[in-house]
Protein backbone atom coordinates (compact mmCIF):
# COMPACT_ATOMS: atom_id res chain seq x y z
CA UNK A 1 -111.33 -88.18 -85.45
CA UNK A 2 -110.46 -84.91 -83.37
CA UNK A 3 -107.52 -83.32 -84.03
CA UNK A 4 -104.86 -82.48 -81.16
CA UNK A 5 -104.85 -79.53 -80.04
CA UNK A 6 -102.15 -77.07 -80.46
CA UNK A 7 -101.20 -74.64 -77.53
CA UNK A 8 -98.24 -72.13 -77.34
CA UNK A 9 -95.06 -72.96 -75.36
CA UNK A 10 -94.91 -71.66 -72.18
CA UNK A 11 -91.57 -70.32 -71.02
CA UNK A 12 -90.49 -68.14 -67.84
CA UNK A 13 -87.31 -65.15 -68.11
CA UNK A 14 -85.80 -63.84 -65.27
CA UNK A 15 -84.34 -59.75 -65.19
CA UNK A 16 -82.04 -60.39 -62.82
CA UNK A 17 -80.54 -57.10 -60.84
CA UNK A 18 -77.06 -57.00 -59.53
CA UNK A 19 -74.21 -55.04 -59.53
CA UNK A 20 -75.88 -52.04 -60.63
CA UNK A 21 -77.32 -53.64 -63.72
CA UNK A 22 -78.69 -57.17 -65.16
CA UNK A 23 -77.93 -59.74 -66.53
CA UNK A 24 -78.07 -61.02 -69.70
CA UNK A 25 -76.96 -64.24 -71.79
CA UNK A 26 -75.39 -64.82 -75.15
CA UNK A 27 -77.26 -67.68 -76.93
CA UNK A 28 -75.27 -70.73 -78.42
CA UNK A 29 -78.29 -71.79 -80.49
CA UNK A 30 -80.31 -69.69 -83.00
CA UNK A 31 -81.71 -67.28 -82.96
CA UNK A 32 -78.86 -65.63 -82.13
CA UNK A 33 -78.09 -62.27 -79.59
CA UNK A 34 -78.56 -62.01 -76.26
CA UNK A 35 -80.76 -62.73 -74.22
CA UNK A 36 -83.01 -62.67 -70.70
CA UNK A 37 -81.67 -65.82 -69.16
CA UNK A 38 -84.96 -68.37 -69.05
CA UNK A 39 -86.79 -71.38 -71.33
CA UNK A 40 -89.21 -73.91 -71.49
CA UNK A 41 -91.32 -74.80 -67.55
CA UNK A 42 -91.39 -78.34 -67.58
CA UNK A 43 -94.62 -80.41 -66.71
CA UNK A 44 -95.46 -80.30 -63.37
CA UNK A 45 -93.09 -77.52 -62.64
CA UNK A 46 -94.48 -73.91 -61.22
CA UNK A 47 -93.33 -70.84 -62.80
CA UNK A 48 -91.58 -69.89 -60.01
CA UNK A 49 -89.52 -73.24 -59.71
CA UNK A 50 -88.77 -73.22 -63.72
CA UNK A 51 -87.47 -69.52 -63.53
CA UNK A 52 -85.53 -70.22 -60.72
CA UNK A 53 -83.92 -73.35 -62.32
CA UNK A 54 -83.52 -71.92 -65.54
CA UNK A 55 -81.78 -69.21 -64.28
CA UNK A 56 -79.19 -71.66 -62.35
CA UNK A 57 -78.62 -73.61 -65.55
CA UNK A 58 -77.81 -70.71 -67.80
CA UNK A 59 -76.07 -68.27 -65.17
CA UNK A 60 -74.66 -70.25 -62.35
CA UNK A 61 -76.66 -67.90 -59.90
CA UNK A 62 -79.46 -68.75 -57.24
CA UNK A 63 -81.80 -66.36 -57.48
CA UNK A 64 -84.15 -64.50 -55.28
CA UNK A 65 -87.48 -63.59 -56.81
CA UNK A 66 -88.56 -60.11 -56.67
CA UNK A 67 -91.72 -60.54 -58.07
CA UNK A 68 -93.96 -61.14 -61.64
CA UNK A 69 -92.89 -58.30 -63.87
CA UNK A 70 -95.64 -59.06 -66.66
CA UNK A 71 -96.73 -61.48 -69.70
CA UNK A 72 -95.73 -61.67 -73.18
CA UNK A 73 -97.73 -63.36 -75.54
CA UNK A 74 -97.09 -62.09 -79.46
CA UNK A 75 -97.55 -65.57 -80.94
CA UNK A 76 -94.50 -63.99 -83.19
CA UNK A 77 -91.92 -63.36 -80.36
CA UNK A 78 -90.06 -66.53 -80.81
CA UNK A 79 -89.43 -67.12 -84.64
CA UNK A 80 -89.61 -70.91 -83.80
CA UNK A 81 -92.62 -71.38 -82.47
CA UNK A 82 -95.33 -69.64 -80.61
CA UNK A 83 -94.00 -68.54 -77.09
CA UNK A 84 -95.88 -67.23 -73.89
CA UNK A 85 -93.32 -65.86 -71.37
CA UNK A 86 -93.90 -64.77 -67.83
CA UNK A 87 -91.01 -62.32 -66.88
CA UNK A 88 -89.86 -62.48 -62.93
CA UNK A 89 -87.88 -59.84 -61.54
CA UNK A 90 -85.54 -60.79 -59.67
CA UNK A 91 -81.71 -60.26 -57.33
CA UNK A 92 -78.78 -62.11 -56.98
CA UNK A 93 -75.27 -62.03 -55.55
CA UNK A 94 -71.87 -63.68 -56.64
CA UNK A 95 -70.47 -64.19 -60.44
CA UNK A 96 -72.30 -64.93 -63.10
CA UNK A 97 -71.11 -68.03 -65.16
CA UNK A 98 -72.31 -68.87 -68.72
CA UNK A 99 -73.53 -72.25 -68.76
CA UNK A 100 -76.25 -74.42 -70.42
CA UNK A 101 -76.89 -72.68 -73.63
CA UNK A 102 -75.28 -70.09 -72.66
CA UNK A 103 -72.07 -68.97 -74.75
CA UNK A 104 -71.61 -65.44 -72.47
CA UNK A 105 -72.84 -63.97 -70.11
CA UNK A 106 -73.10 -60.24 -68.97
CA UNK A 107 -73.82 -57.42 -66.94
CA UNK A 108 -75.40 -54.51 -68.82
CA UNK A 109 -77.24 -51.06 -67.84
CA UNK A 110 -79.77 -49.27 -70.00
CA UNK A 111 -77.19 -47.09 -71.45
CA UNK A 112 -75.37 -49.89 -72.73
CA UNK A 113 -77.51 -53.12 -74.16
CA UNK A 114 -76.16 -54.89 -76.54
CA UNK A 115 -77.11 -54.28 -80.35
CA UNK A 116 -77.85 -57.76 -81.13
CA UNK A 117 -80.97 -59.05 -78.80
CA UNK A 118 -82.90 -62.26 -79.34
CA UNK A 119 -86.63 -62.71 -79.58
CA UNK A 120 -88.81 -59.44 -77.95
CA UNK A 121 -86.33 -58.81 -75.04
CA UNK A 122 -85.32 -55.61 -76.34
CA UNK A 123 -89.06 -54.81 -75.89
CA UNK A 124 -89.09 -56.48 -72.62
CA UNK A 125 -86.14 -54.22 -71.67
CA UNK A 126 -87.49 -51.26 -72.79
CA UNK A 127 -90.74 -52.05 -70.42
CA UNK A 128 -88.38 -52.38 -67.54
CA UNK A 129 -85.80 -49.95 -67.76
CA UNK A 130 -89.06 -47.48 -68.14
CA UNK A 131 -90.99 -49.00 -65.59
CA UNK A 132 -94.00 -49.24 -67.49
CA UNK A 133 -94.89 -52.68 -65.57
């Protein structure tokens, strides 16, 4: 009998510019710190479509893509299971609103990132902010 195969997660993030900074969300459910808004695409859903939804759920905010920023793939990113994120770039206008699993939600610059930031985002940041994508 074969067994089933077992294939990472695939999940979408969206950096979202505005105001002079991004955004970023502060998780109800573990692991804990904040976060780029984003989560799991759902079957049949594009990357585009799931980033753009996620984003909604979590932040209140439609969102205009910018465009892919890059691919993260350390299967030890997420400490619950084995994560491939596509990162999206993108803009928005209006207020942000924590929502979903969202507890909080903020604006931040580079100069002033929380300490306490969940899975490899701070990476991710760090990639943005120095435009090394």
């Amino acid at each position: 009998m074969a067994s089933k195969p077992r294939n990472p997660f695939l999940t979408v993030d969206a950096i979202i510019e505005i105001d002079g900074g991004i955004i970023l969300i502060k998780r109800k459910n573990p692991p804990p710190g904040w976060a780029i808004p984003g989560g799991f695409v759902d079957y049949g859903e594009s990357l585009e479509d799931a980033v753009i939804r996620e984003a909604k759920e979590e932040t209140g905010l439609d969102i205009m893509l910018v465009r892919q920023f890059h691919t993260y793939s350390n299967p030890g990113r997420d400490p619950r299971h084995h994560t491939v994120s596509t990162i999206f770039i993108a803009t928005a206008s209006g207020t942000p609103v924590a929502a979903d699993d969202a507890k909080e939600v903020g604006i931040f610059r580079k100069d002033d990132l929380p300490d306490e930031i969940a899975f490899d985002h701070r990476q991710i940041l760090e990639d943005y902010f120095s435009g090394k994508y």
